[in-house]
C-alpha atoms as a PDB file:
ATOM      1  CA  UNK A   1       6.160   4.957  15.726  1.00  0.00           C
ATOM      2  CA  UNK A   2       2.822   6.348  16.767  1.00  0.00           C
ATOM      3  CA  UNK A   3       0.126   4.316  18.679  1.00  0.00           C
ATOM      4  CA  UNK A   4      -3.206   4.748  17.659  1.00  0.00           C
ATOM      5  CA  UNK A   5      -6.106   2.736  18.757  1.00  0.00           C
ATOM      6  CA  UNK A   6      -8.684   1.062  17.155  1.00  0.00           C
ATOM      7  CA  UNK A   7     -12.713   1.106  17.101  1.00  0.00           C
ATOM      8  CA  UNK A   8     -12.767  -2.256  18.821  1.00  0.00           C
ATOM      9  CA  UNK A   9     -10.081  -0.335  21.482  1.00  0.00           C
ATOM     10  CA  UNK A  10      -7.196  -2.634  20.381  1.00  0.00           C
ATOM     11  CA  UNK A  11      -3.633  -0.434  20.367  1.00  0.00           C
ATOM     12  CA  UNK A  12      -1.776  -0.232  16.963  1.00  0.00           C
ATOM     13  CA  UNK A  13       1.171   0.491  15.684  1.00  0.00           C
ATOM     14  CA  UNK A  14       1.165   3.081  12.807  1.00  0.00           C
ATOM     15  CA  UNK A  15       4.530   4.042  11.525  1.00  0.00           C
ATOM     16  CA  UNK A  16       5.352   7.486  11.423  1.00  0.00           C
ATOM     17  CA  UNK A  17       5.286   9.398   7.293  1.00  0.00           C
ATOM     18  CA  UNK A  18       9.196  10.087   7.897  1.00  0.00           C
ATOM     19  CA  UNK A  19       9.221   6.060   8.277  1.00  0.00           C
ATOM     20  CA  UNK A  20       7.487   5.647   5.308  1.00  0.00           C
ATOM     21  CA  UNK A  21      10.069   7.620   2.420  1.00  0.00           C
ATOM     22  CA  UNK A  22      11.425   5.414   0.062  1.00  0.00           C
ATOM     23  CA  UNK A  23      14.638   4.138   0.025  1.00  0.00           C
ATOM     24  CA  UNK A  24      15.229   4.911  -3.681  1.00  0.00           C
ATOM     25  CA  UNK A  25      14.257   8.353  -2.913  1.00  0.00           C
ATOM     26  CA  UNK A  26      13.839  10.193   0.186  1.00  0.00           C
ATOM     27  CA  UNK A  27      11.990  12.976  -1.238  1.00  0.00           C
ATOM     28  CA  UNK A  28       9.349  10.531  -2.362  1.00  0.00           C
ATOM     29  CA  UNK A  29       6.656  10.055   0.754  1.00  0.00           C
ATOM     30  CA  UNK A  30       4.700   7.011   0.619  1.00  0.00           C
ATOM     31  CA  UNK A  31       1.116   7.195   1.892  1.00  0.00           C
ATOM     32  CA  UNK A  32      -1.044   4.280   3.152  1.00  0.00           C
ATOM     33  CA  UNK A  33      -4.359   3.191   1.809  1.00  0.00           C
ATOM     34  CA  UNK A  34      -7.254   0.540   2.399  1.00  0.00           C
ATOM     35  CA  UNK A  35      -9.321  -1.103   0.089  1.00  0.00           C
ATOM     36  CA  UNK A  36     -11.517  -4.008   1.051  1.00  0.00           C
ATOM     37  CA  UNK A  37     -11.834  -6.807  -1.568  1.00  0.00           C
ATOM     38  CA  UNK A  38     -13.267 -10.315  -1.804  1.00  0.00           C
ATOM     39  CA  UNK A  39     -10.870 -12.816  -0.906  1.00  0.00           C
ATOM     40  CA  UNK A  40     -11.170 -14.266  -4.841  1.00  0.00           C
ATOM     41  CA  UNK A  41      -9.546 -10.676  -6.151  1.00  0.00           C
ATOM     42  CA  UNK A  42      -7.031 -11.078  -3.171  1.00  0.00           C
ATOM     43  CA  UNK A  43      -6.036 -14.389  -4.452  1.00  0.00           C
ATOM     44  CA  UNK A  44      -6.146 -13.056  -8.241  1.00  0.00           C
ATOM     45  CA  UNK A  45      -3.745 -10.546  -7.183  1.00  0.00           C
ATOM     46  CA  UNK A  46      -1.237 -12.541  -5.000  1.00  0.00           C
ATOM     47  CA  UNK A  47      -0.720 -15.108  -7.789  1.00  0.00           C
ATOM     48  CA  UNK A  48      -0.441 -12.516 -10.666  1.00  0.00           C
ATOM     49  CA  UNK A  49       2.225 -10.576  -8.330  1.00  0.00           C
ATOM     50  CA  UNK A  50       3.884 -13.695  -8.099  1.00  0.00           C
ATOM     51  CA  UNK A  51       3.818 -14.897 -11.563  1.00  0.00           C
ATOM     52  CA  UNK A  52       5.346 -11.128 -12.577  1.00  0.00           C
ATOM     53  CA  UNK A  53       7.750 -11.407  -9.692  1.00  0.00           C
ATOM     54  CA  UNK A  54       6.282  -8.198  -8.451  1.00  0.00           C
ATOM     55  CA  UNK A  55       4.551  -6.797  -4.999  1.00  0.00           C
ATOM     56  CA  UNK A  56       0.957  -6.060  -4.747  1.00  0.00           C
ATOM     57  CA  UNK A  57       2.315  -2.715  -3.918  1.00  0.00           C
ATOM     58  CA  UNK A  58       4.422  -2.785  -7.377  1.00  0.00           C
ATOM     59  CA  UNK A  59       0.962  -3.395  -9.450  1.00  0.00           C
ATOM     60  CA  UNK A  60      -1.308  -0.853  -8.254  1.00  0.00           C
ATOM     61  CA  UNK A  61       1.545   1.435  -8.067  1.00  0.00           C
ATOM     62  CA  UNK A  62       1.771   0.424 -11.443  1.00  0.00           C
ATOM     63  CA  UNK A  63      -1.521   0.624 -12.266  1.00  0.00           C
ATOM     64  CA  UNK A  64      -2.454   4.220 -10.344  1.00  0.00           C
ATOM     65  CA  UNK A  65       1.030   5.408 -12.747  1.00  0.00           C
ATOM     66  CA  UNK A  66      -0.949   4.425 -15.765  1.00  0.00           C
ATOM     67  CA  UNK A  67      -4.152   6.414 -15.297  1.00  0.00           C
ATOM     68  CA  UNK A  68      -4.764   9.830 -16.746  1.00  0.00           C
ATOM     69  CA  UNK A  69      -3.330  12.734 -15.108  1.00  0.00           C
ATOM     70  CA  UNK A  70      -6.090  14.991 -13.538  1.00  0.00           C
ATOM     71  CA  UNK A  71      -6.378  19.148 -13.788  1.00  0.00           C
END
């Protein structure tokens, strides 16, 4: 795991992109990403992952897979 450190100085752990393949399949390399929302589409989500006995990561996975492919 790498360190890095934040604006506000505090250390964090970031895990390395060989931690981050996918079980399923190693050749598949899974990125991170950060989206700020309001805590009512945080909630929306959470209980519609749950209802669908899916991950947040599982719907916009899901969702992403279902848009047009570009070029």
């Amino acid at each position: 795991m790498s360190t890095k450190t934040s604006e506000s100085g505090v250390a964090t752990s970031m895990p390395s992109v060989n931690q981050l393949k996918t079980m399923k399949d190693p050749e598949v390399v899974l990125v991170r990403i950060n989206a700020q929302i309001t805590e009512k589409q945080h909630q929306k989500i959470k209980i519609h992952a749950t209802k669908n006995n899916k991950t947040v990561r599982e719907l916009i996975g899901e969702f992403i897979d279902g848009l047009p492919d570009v070029g």
